[in-house]
C-alpha atoms as a PDB file:
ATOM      1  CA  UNK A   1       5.965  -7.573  -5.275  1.00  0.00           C
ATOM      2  CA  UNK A   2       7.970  -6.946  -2.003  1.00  0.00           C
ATOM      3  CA  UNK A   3       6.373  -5.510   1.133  1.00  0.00           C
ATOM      4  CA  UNK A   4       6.878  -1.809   1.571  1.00  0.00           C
ATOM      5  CA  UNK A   5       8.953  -1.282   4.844  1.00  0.00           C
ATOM      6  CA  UNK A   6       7.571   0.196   7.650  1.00  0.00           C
ATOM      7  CA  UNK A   7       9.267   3.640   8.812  1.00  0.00           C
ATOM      8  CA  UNK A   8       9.826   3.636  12.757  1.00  0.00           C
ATOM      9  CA  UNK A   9       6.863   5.745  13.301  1.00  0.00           C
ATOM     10  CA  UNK A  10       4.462   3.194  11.536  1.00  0.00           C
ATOM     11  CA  UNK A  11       5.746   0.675  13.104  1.00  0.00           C
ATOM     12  CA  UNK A  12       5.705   1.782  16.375  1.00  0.00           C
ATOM     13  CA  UNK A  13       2.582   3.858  16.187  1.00  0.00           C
ATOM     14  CA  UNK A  14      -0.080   2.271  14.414  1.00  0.00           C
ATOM     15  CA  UNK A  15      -3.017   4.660  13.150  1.00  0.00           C
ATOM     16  CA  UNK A  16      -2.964   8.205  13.153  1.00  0.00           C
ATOM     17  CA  UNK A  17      -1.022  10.781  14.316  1.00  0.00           C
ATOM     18  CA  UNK A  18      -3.299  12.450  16.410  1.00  0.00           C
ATOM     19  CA  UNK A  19      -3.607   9.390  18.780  1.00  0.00           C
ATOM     20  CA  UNK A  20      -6.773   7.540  17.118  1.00  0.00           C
ATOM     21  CA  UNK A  21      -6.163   4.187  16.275  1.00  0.00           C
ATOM     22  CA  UNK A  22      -6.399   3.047  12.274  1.00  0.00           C
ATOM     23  CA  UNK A  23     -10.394   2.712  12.526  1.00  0.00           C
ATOM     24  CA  UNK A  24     -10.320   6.404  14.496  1.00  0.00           C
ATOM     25  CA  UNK A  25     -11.250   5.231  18.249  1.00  0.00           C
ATOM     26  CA  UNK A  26      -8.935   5.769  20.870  1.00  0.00           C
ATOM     27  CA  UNK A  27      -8.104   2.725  21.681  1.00  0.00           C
ATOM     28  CA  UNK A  28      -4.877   2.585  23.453  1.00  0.00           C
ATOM     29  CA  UNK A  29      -2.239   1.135  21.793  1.00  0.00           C
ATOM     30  CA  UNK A  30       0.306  -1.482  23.810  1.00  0.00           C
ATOM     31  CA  UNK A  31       3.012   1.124  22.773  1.00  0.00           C
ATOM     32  CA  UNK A  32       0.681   3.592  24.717  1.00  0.00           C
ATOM     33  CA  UNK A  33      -0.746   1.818  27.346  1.00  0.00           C
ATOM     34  CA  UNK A  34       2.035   1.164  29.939  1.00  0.00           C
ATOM     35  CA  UNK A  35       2.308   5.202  30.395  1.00  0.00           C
ATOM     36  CA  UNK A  36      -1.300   4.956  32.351  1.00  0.00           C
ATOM     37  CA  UNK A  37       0.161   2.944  34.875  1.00  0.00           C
ATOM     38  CA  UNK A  38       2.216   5.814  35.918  1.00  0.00           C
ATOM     39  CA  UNK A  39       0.101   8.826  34.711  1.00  0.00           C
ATOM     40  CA  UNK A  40      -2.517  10.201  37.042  1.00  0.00           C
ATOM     41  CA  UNK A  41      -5.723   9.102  35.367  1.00  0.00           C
ATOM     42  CA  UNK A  42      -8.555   7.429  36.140  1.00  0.00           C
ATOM     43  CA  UNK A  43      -8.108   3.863  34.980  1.00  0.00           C
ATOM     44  CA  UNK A  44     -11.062   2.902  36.386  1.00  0.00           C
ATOM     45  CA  UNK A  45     -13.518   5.561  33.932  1.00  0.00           C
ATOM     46  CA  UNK A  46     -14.960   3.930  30.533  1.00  0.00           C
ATOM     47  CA  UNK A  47     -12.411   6.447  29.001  1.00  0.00           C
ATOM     48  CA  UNK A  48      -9.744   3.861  29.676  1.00  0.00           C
ATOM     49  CA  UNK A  49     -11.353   0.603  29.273  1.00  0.00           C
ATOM     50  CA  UNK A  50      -8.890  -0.335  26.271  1.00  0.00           C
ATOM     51  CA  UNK A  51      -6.165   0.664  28.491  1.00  0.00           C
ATOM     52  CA  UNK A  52      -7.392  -1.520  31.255  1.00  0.00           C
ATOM     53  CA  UNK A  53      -8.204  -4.776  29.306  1.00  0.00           C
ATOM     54  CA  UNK A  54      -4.325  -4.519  27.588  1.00  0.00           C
ATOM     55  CA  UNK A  55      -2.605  -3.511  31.209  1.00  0.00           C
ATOM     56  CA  UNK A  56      -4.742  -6.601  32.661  1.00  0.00           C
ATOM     57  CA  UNK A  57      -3.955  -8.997  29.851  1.00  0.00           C
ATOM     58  CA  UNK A  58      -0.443  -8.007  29.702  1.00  0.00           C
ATOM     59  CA  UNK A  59       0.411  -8.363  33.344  1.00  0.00           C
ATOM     60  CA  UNK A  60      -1.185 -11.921  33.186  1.00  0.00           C
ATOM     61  CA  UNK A  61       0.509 -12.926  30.133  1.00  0.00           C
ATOM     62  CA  UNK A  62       4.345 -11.673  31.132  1.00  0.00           C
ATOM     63  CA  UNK A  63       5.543 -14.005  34.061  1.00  0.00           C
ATOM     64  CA  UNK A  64       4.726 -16.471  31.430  1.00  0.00           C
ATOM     65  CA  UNK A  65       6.655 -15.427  28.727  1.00  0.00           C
ATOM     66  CA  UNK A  66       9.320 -13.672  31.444  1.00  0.00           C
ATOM     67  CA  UNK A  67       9.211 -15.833  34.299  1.00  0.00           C
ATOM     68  CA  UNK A  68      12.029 -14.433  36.039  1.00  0.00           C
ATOM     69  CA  UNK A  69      10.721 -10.964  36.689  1.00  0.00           C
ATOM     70  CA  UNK A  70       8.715  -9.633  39.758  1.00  0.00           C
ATOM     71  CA  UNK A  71       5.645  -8.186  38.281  1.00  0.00           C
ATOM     72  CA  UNK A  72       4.109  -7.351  41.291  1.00  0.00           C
ATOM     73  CA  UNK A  73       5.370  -4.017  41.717  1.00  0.00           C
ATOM     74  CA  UNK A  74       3.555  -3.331  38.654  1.00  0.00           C
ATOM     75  CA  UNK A  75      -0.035  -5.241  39.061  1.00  0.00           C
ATOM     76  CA  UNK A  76      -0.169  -3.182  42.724  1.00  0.00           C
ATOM     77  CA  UNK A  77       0.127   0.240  40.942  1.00  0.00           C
ATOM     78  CA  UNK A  78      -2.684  -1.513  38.444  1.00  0.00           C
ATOM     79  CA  UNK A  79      -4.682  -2.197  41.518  1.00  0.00           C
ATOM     80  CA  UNK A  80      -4.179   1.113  42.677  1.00  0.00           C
ATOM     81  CA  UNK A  81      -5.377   3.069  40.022  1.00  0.00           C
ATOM     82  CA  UNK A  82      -8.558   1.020  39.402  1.00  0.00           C
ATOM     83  CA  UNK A  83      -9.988   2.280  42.643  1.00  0.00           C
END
């Protein structure tokens, strides 16, 4: 039987569309997560701890896939709002 295909939604947005994630937390998303780097929130509050881990992971992970990007524009405004 062939695989239903995903509608753009679905695929973007897994889970929900009241922002919980398929199992109902709020886990963040990597669709969602850049956003926090640039919204006024507290990335440093256990609110955001899904946020945090994904932002942290993915900043170590892309200037290894994308080695010819400056990244450290972005892991400063990371630094920044984990104070």
């Amino acid at each position: 039987m062939p695989r239903r295909a995903h509608t753009s939604a679905e695929a973007v947005v897994p889970g929900k569309s009241d922002g919980t994630g398929a199992n109902g937390s709020r886990e963040a998303s990597p669709e969602r997560t850049w956003q926090h780097l640039f919204a006024d929130v507290q990335l440093h509050a256990d609110d955001y701890i899904h946020a945090r881990k994904r932002l942290t992971t993915m900043l170590q992970v892309l200037p290894e896939i994308f080695p010819g990007h400056d990244y450290e524009p972005l892991r400063a405004r990371l630094a920044q709002r984990l104070r």
